[in-house]
N, C-alpha and C. Protein backbone atom coordinates (compact mmCIF):
# COMPACT_ATOMS: atom_id res chain seq x y z
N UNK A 1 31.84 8.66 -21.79
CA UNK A 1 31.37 7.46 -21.14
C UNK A 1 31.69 6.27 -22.04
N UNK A 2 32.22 5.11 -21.61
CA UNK A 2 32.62 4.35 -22.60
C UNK A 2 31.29 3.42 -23.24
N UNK A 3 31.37 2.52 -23.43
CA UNK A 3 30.51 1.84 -23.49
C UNK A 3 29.58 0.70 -22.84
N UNK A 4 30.90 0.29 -22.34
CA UNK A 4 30.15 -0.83 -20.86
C UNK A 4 29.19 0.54 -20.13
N UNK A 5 30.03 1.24 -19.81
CA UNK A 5 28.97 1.91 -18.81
C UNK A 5 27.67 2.53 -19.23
N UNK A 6 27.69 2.79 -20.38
CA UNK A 6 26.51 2.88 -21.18
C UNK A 6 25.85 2.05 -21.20
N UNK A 7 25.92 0.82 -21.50
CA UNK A 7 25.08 0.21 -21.31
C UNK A 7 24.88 -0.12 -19.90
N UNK A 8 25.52 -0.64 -19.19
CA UNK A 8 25.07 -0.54 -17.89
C UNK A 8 24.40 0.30 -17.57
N UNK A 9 24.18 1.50 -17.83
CA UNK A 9 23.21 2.49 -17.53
C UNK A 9 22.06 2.35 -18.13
N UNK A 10 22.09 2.19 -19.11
CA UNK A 10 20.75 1.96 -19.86
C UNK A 10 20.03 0.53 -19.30
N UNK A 11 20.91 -0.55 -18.95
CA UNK A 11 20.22 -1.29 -17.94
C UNK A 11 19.46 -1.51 -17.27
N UNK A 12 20.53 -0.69 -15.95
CA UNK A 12 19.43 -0.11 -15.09
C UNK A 12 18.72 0.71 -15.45
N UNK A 13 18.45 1.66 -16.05
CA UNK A 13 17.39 2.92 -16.28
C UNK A 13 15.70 1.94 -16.62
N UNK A 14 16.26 0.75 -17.75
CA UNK A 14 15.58 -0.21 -17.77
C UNK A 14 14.54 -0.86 -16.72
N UNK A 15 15.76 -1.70 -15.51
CA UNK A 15 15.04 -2.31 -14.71
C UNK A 15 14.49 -1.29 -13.58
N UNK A 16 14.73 -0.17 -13.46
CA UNK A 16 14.85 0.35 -12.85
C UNK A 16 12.66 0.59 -11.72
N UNK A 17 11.73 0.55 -13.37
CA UNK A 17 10.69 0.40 -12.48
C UNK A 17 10.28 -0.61 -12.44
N UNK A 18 10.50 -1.84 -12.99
CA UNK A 18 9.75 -3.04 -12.94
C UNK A 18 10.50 -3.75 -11.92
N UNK A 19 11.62 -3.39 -11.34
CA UNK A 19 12.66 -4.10 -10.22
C UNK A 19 11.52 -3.66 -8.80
N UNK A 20 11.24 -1.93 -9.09
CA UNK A 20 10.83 -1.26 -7.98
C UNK A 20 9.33 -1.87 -7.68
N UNK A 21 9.06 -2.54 -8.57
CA UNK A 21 7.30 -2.69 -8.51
C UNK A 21 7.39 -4.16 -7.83
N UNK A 22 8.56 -4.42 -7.89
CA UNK A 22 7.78 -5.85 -6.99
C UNK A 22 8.18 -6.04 -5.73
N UNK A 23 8.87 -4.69 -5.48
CA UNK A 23 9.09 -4.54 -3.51
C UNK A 23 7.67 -3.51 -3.06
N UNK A 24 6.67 -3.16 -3.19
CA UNK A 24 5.55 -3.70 -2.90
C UNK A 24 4.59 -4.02 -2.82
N UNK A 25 4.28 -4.00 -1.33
CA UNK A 25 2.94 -4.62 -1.26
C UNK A 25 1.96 -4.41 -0.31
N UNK A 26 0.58 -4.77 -0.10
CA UNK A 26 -0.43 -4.80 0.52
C UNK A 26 0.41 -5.11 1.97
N UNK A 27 0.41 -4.40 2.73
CA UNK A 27 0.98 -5.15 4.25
C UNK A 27 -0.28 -5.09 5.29
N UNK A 28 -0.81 -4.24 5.54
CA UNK A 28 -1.57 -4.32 6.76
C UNK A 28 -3.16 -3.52 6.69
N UNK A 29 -3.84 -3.78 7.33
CA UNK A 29 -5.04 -2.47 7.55
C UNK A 29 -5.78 -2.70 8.20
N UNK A 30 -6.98 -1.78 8.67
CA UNK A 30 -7.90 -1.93 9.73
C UNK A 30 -8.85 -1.47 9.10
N UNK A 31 -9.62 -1.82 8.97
CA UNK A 31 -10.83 -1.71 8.56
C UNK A 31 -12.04 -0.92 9.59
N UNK A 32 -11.96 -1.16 11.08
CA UNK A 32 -13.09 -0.59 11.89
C UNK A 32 -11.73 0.18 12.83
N UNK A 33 -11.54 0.93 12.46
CA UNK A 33 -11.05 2.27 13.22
C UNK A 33 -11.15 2.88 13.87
N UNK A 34 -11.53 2.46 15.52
CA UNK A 34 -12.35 2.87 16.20
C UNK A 34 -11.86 3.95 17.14
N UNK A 35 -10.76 3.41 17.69
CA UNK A 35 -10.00 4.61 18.71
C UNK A 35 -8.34 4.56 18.06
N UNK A 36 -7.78 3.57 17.27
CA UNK A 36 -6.55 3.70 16.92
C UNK A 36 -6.12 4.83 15.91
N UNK A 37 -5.06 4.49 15.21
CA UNK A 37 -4.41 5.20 14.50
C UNK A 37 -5.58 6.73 14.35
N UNK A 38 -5.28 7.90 14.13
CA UNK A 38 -5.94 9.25 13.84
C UNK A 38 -5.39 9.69 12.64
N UNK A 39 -5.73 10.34 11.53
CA UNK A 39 -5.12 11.08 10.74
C UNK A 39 -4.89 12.25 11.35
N UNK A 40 -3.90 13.41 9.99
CA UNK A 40 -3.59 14.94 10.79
C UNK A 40 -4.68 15.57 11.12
N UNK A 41 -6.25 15.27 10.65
CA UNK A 41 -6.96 16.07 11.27
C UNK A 41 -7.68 16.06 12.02
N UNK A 42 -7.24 14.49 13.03
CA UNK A 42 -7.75 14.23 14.27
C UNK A 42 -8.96 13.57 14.09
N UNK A 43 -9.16 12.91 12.69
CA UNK A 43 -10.27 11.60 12.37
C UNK A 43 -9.63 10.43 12.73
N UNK A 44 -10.89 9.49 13.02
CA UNK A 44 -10.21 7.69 12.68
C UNK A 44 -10.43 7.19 11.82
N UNK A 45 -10.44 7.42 10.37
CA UNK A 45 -10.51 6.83 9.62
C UNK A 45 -9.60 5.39 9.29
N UNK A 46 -10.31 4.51 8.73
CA UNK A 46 -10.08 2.89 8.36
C UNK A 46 -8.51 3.12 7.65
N UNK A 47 -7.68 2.50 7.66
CA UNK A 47 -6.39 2.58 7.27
C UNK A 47 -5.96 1.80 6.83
N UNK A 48 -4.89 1.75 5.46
CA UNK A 48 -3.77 0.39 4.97
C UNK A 48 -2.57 0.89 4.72
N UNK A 49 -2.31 -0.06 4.74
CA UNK A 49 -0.22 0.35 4.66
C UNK A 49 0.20 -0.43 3.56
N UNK A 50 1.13 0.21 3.10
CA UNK A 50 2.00 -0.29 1.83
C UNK A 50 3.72 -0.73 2.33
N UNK A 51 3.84 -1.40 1.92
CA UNK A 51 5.28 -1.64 2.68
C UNK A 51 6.48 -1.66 1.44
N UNK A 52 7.12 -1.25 1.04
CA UNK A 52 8.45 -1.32 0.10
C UNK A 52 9.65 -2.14 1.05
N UNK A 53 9.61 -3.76 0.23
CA UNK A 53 10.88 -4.07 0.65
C UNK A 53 12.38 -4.09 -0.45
N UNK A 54 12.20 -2.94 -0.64
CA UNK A 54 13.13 -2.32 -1.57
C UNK A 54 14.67 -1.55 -0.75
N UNK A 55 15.52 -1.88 -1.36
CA UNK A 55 16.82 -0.94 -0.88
C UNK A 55 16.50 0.83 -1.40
N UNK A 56 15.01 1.30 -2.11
CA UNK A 56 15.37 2.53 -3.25
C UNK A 56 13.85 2.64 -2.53
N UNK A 57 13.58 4.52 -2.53
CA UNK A 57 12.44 4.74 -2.54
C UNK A 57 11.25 3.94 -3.72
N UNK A 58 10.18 4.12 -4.08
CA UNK A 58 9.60 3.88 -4.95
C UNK A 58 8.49 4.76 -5.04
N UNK A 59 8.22 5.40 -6.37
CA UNK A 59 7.13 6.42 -6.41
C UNK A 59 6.14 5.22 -6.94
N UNK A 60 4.62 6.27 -6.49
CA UNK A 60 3.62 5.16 -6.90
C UNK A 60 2.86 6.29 -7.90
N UNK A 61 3.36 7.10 -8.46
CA UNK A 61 3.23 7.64 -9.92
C UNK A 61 2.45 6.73 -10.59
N UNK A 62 1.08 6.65 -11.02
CA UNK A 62 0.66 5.38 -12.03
C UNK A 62 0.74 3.92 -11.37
N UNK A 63 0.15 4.13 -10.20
CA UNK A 63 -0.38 3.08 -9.31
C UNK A 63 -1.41 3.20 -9.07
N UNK A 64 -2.58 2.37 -8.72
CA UNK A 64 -3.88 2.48 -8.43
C UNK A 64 -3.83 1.62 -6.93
N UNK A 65 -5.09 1.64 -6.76
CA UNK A 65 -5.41 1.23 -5.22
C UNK A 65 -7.43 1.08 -5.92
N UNK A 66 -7.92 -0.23 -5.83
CA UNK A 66 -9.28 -0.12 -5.62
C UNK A 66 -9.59 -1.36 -4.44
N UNK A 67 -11.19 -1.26 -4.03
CA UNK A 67 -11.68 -2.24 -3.13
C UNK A 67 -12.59 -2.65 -4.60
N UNK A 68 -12.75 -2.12 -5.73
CA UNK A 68 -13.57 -3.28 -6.79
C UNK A 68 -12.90 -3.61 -7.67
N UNK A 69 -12.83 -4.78 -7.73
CA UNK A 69 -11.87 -5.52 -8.84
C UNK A 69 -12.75 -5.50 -10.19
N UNK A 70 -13.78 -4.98 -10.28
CA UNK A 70 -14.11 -4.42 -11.98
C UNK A 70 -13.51 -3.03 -12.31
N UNK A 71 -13.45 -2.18 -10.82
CA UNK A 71 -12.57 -0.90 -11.23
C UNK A 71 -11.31 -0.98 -10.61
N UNK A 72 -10.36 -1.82 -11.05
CA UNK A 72 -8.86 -1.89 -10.48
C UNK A 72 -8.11 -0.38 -10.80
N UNK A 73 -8.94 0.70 -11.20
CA UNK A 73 -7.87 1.80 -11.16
C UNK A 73 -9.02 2.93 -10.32
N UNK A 74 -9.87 2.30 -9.31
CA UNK A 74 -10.26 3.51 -8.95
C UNK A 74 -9.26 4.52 -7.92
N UNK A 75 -8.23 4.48 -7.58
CA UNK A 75 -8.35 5.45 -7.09
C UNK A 75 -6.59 5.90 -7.30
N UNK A 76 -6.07 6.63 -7.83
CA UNK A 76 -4.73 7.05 -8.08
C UNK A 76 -4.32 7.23 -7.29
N UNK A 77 -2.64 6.80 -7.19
CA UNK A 77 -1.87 6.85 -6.23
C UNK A 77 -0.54 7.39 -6.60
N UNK A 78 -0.81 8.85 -7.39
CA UNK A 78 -0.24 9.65 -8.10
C UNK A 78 0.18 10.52 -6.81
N UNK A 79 1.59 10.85 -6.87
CA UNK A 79 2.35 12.06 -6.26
C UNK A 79 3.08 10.99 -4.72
N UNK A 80 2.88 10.16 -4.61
CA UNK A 80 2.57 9.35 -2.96
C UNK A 80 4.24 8.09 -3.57
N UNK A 81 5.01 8.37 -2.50
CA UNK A 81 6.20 7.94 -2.51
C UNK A 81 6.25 6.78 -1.13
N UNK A 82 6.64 5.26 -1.51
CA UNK A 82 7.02 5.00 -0.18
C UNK A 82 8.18 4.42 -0.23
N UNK A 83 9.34 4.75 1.23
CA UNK A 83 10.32 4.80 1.18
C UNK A 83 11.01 3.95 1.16
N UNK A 84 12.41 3.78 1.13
CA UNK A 84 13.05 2.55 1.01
C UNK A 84 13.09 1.32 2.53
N UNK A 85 12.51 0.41 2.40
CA UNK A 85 12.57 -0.52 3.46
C UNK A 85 11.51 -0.03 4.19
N UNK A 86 10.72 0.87 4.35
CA UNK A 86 9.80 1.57 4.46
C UNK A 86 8.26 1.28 4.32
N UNK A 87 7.20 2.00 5.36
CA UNK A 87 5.93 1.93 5.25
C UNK A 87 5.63 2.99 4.82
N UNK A 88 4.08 3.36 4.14
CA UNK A 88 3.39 4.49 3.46
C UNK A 88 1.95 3.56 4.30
N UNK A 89 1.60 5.11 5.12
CA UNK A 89 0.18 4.34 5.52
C UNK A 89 -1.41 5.67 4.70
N UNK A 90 -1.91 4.67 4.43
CA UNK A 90 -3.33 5.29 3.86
C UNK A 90 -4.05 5.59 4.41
N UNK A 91 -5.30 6.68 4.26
CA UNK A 91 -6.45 6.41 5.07
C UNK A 91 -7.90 6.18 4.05
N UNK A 92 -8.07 5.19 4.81
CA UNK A 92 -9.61 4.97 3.85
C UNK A 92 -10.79 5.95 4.43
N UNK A 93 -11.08 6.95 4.43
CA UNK A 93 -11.86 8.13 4.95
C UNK A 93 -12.98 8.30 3.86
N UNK A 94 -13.00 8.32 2.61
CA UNK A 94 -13.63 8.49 1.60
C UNK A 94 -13.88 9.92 1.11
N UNK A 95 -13.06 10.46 1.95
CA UNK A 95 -12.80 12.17 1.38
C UNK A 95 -11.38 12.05 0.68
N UNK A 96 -11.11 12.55 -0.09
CA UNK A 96 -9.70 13.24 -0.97
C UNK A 96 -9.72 14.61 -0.14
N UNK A 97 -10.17 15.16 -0.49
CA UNK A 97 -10.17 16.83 0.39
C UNK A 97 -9.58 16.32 1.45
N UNK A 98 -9.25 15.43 2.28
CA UNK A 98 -8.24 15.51 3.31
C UNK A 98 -7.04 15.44 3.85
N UNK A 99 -6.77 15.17 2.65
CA UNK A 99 -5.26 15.07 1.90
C UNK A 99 -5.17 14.31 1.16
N UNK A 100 -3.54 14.27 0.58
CA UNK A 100 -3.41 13.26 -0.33
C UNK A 100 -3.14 12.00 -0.36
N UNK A 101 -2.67 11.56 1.25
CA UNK A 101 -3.15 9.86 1.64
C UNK A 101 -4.20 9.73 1.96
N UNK A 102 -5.32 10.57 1.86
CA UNK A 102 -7.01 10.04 1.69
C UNK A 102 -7.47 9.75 0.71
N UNK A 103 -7.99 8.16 0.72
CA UNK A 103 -8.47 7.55 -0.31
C UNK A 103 -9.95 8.01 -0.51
N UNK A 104 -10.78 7.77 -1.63
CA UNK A 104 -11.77 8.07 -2.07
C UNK A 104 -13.15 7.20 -1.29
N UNK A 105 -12.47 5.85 -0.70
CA UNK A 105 -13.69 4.63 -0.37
C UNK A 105 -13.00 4.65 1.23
N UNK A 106 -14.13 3.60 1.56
CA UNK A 106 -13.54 3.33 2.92
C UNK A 106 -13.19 1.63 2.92
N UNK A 107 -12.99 1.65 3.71
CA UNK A 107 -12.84 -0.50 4.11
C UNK A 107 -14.17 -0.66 4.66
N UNK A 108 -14.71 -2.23 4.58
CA UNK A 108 -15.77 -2.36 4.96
C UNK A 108 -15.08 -3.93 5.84
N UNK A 109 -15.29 -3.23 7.30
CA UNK A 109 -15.19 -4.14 8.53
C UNK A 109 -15.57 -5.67 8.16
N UNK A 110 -16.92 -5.40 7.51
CA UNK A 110 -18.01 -6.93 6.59
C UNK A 110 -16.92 -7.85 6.07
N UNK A 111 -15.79 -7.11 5.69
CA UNK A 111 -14.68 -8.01 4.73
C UNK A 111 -15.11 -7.76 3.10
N UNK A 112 -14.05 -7.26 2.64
CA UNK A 112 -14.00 -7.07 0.84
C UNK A 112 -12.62 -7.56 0.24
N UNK A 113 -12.34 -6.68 -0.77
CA UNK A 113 -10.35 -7.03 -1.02
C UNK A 113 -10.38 -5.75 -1.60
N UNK A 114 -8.94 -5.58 -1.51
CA UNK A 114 -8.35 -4.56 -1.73
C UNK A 114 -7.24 -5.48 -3.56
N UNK A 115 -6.92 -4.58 -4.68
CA UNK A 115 -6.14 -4.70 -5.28
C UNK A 115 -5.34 -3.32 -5.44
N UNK A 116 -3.90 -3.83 -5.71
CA UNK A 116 -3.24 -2.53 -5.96
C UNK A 116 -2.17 -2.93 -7.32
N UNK A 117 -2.58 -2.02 -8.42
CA UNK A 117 -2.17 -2.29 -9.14
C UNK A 117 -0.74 -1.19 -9.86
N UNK A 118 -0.12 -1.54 -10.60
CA UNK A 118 1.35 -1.14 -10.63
C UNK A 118 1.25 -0.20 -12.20
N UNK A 119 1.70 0.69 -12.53
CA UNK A 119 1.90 1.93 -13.60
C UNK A 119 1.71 0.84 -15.09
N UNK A 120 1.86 -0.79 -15.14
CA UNK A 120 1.38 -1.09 -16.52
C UNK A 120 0.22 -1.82 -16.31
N UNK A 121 -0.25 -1.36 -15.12
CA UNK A 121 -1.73 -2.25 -15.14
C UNK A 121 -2.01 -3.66 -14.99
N UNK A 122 -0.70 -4.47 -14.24
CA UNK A 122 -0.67 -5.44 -13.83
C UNK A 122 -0.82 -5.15 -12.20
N UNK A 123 -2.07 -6.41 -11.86
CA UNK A 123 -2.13 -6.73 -10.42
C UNK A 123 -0.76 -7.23 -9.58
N UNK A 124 -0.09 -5.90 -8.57
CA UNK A 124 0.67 -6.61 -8.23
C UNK A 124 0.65 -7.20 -6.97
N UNK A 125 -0.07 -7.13 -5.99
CA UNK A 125 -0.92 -7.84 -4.83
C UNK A 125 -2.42 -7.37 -4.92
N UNK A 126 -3.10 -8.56 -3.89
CA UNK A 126 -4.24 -8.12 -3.58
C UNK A 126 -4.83 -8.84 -2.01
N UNK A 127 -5.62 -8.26 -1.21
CA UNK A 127 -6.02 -9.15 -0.41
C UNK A 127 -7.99 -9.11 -0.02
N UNK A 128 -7.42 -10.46 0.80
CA UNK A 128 -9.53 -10.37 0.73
C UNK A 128 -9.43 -10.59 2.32
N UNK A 129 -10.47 -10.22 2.74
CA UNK A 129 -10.51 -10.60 4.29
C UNK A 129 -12.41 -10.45 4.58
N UNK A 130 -12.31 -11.28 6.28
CA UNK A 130 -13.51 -10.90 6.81
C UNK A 130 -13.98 -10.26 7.63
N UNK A 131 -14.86 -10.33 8.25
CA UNK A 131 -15.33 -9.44 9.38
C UNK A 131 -14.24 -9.19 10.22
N UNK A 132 -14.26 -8.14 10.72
CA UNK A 132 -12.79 -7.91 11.75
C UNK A 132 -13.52 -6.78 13.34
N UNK A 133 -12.80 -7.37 14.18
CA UNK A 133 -13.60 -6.77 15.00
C UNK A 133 -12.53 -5.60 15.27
N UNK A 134 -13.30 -4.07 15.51
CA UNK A 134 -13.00 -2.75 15.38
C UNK A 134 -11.36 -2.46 17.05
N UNK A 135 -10.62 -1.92 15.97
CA UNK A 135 -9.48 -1.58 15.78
C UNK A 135 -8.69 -3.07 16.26
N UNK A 136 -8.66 -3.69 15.00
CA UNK A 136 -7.93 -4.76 14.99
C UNK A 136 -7.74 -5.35 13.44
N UNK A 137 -6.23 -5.34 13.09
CA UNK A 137 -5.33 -5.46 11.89
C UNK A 137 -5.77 -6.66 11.10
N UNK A 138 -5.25 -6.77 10.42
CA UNK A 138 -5.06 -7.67 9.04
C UNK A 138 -4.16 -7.73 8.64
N UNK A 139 -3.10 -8.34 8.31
CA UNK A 139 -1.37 -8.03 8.73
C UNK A 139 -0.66 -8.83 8.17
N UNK A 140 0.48 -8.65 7.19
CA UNK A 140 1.38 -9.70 6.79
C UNK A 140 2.41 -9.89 8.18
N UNK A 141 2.51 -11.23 8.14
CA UNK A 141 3.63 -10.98 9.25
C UNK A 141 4.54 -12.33 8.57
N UNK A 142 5.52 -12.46 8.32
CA UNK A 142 6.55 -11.37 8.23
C UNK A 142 5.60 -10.16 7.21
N UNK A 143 6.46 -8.89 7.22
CA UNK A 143 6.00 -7.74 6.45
C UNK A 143 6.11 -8.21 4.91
N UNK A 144 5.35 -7.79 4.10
CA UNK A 144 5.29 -7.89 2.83
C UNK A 144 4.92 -9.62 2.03
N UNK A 145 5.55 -10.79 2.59
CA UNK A 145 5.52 -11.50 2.24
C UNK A 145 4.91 -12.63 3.16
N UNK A 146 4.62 -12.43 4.33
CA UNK A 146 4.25 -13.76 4.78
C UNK A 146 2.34 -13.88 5.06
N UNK A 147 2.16 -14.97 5.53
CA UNK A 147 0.83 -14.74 5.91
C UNK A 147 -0.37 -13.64 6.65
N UNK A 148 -1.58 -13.84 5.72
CA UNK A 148 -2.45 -12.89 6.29
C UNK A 148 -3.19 -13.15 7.95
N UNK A 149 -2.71 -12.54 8.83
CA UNK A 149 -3.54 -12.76 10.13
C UNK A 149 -3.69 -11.49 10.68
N UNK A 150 -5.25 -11.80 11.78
CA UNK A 150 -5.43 -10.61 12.65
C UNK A 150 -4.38 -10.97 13.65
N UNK A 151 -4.11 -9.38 13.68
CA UNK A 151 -2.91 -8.90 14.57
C UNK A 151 -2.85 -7.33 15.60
N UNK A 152 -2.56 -7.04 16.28
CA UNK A 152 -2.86 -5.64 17.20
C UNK A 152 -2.24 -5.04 16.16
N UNK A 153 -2.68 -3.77 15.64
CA UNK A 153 -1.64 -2.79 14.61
C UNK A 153 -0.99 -2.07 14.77
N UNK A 154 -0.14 -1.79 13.82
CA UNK A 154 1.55 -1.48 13.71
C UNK A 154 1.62 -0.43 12.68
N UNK A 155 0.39 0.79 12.44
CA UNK A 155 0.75 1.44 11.40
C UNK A 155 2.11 2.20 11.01
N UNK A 156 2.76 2.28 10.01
CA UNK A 156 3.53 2.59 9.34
C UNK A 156 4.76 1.54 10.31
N UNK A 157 5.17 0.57 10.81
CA UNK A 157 5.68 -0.14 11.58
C UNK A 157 5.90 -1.01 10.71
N UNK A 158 6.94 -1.57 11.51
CA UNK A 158 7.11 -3.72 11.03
C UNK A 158 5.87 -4.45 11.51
N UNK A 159 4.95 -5.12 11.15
CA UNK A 159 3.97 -6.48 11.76
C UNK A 159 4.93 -7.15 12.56
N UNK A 160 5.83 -7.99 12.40
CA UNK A 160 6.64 -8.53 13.19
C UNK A 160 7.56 -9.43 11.75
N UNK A 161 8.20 -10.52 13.53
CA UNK A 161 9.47 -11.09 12.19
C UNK A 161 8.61 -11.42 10.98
């Protein structure tokens, strides 16, 4: 291997997770889950989505997910991949035993925030919201980057343009 390409490789190997950590983000969720989205075991549990606007999968290996911003690492988001250009949707159920996109807490309809933080422990989004009336979103629209509004939901979907 000569040397340009060596380093070029070592480059990228470099940017390779801090490039991946800032495609994403907090995109959507529902908080009162009433008849929409179901998990596989035929619950409605409260739900959020992660959106990667990345060209590359991204593992969330040493990512956290909390609703308390004194415990920004409660809940690991170890083994959980979301894909390139891609949604990863959660369920806020407050069982783990129900798999491994079951989070530990639930959403509270009342309005809280969610932070999700990235493998060096920097906040890399977060959102706050309020009362929301049951099965009805919270939603970046555009996806990933634009404003927070209630919206009909789109799990694992685009919000819109």
């Amino acid at each position: 291997m000569t040397c340009a390409r060596l380093a070029l490789s070592l480059a990228l190997a470099a940017c390779l997770p801090a490039c991946g950590s800032g495609d994403i983000s907090l995109n959507e969720l529902v908080a009162r889950n009433a008849t929409g989205v179901t998990d596989p075991n035929g619950g409605t549990p409260d739900w959020l989505e992660l959106h990667n606007a990345g060209v590359g999968s991204v593992s969330l290996d040493g990512w956290f997910l909390s609703d308390d911003p004194t415990n920004p690492e409660r809940e690991s988001l170890n083994g959980l991949t979301v894909p390139a250009g891609g949604f990863l949707v959660l369920h806020a159920s407050g069982d783990v035993t129900l798999g491994a996109d079951h989070l530990s807490f639930k959403l509270s309809g009342a309005g809280e925030e969610l932070l999700l933080t990235d493998p060096n422990g920097e906040e890399i989004d977060s959102v706050s919201w309020g009362e929301l009336d049951p099965d009805t979103s919270w939603a970046r629209v555009p996806d990933g980057v634009g404003d927070w509004q209630t919206a009909e939901p789109t799990a694992g979907a685009s919000n819109g343009p």
